[in-house]
C-alpha atoms as a PDB file:
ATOM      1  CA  UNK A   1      64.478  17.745 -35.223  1.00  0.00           C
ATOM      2  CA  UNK A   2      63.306  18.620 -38.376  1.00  0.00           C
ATOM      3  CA  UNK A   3      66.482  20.416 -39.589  1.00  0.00           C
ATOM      4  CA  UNK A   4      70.164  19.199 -40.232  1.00  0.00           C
ATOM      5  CA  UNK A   5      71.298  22.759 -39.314  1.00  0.00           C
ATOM      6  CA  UNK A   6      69.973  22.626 -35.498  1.00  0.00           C
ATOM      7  CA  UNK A   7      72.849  23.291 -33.185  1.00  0.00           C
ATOM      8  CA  UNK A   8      73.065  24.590 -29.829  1.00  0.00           C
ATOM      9  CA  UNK A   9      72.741  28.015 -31.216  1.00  0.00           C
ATOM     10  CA  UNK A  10      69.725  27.308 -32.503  1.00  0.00           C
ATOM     11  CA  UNK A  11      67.488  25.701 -29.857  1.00  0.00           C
ATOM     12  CA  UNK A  12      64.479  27.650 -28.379  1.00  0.00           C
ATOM     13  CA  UNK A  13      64.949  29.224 -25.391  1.00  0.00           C
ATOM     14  CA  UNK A  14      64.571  26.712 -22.352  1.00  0.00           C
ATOM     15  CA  UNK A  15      65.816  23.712 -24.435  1.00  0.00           C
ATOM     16  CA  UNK A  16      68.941  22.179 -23.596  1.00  0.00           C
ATOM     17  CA  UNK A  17      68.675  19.191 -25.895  1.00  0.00           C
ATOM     18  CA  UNK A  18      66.661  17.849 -29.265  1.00  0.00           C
ATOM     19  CA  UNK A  19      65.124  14.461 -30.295  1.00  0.00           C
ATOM     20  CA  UNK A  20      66.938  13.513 -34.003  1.00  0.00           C
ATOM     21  CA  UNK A  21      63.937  11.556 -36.154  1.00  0.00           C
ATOM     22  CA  UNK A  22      65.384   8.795 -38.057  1.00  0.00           C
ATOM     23  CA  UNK A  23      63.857   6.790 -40.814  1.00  0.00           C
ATOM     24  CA  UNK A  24      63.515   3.849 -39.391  1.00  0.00           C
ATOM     25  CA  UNK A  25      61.624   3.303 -36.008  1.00  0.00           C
ATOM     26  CA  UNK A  26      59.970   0.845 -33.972  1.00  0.00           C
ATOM     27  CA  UNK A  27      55.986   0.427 -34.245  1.00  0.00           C
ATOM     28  CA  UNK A  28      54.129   0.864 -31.405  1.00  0.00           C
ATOM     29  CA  UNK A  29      52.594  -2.267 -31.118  1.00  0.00           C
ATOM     30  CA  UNK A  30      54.276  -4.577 -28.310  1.00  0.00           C
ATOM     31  CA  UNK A  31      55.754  -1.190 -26.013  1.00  0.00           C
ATOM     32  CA  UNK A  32      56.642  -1.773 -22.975  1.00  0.00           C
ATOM     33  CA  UNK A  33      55.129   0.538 -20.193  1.00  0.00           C
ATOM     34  CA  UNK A  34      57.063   0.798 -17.624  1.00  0.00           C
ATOM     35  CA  UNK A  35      55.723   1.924 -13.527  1.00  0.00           C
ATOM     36  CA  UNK A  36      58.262   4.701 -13.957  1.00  0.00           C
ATOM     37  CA  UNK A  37      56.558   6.565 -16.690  1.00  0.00           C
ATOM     38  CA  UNK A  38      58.417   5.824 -19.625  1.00  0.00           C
ATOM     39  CA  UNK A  39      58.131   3.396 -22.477  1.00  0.00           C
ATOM     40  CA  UNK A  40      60.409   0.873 -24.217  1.00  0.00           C
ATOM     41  CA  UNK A  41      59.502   0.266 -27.798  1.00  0.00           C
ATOM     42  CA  UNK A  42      59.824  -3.576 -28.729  1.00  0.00           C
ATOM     43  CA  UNK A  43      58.132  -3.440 -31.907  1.00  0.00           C
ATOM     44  CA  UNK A  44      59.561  -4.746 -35.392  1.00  0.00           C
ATOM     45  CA  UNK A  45      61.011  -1.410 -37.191  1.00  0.00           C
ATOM     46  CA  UNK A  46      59.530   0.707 -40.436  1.00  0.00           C
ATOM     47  CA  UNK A  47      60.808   3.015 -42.771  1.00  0.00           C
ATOM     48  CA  UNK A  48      59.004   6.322 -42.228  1.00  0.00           C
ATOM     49  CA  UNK A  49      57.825   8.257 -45.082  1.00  0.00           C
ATOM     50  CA  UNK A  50      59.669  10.762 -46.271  1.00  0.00           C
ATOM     51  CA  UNK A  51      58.631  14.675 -45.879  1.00  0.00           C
ATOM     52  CA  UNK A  52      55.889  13.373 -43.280  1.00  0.00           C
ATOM     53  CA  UNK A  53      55.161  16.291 -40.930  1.00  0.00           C
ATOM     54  CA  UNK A  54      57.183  18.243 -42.794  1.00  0.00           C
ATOM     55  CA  UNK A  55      60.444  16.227 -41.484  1.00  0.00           C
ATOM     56  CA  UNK A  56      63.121  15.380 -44.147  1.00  0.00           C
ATOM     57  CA  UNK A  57      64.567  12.306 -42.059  1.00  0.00           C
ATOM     58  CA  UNK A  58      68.450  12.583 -42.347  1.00  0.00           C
ATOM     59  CA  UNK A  59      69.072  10.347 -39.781  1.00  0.00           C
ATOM     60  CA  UNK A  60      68.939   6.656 -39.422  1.00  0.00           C
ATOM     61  CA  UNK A  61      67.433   5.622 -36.274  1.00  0.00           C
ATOM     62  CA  UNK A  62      65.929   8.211 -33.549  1.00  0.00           C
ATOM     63  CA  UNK A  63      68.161   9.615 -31.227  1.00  0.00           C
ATOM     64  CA  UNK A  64      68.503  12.248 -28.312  1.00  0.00           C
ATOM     65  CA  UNK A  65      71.139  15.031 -28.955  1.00  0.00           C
ATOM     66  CA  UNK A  66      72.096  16.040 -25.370  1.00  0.00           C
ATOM     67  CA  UNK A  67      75.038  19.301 -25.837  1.00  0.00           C
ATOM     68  CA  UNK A  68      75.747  19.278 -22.227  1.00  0.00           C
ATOM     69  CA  UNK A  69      77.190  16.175 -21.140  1.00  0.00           C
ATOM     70  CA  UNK A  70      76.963  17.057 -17.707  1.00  0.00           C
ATOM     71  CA  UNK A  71      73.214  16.560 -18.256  1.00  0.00           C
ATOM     72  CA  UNK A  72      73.779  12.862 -19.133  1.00  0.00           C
ATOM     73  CA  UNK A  73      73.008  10.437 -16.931  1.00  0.00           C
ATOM     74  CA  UNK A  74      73.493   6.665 -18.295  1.00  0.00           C
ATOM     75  CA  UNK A  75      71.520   3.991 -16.267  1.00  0.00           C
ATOM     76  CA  UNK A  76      72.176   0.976 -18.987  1.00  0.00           C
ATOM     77  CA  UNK A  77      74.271   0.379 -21.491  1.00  0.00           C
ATOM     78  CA  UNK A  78      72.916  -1.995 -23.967  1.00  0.00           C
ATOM     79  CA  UNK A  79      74.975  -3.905 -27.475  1.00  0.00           C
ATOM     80  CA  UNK A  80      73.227  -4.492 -30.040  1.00  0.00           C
ATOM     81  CA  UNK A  81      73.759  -6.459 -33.504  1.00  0.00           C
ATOM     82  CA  UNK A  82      72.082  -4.851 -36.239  1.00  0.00           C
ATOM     83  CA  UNK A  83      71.304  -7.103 -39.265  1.00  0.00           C
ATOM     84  CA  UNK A  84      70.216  -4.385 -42.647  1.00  0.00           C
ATOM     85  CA  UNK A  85      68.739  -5.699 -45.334  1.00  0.00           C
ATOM     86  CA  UNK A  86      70.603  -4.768 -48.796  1.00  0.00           C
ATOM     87  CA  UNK A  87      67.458  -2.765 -50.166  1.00  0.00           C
ATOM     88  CA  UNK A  88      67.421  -0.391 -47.466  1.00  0.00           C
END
């Protein structure tokens, strides 16, 4: 997502959903890959730079915006304590 202002309105056509990009996010060194095909990042985080790719990061963390929760299908449900450091 590289815009605030994406809604449901304004996804491409064929897109149900969009990937938020946060500023922080793991590195890729340590992922998990798992048989299935997919990957589980257990890297220490980073602050990405800001305007990289032409993104202006106006989220936290990374996240999946799903519109349709229909669509959803939750297979874990995982808590987790977040420490932040004050200078972030």
């Amino acid at each position: 997502m590289a815009s605030k202002n994406v809604s449901r309105q304004t996804l491409p056509a064929g897109f149900q959903s969009v990937q938020g990009l946060g500023r922080q996010c793991p590195r890729e060194i340590g992922s998990y890959n798992h048989p299935d095909g997919y990957t589980i990042p257990l890297g220490l985080t980073y602050m990405q730079l800001q305007g990289k790719q032409d993104v202006d990061y106006h989220l936290l963390y990374n996240e999946f915006i799903v519109y349709d929760v229909d669509q959803i299908q939750l297979k874990y449900l995982v808590r987790v304590k977040m420490h932040h450091a004050r200078h972030l």
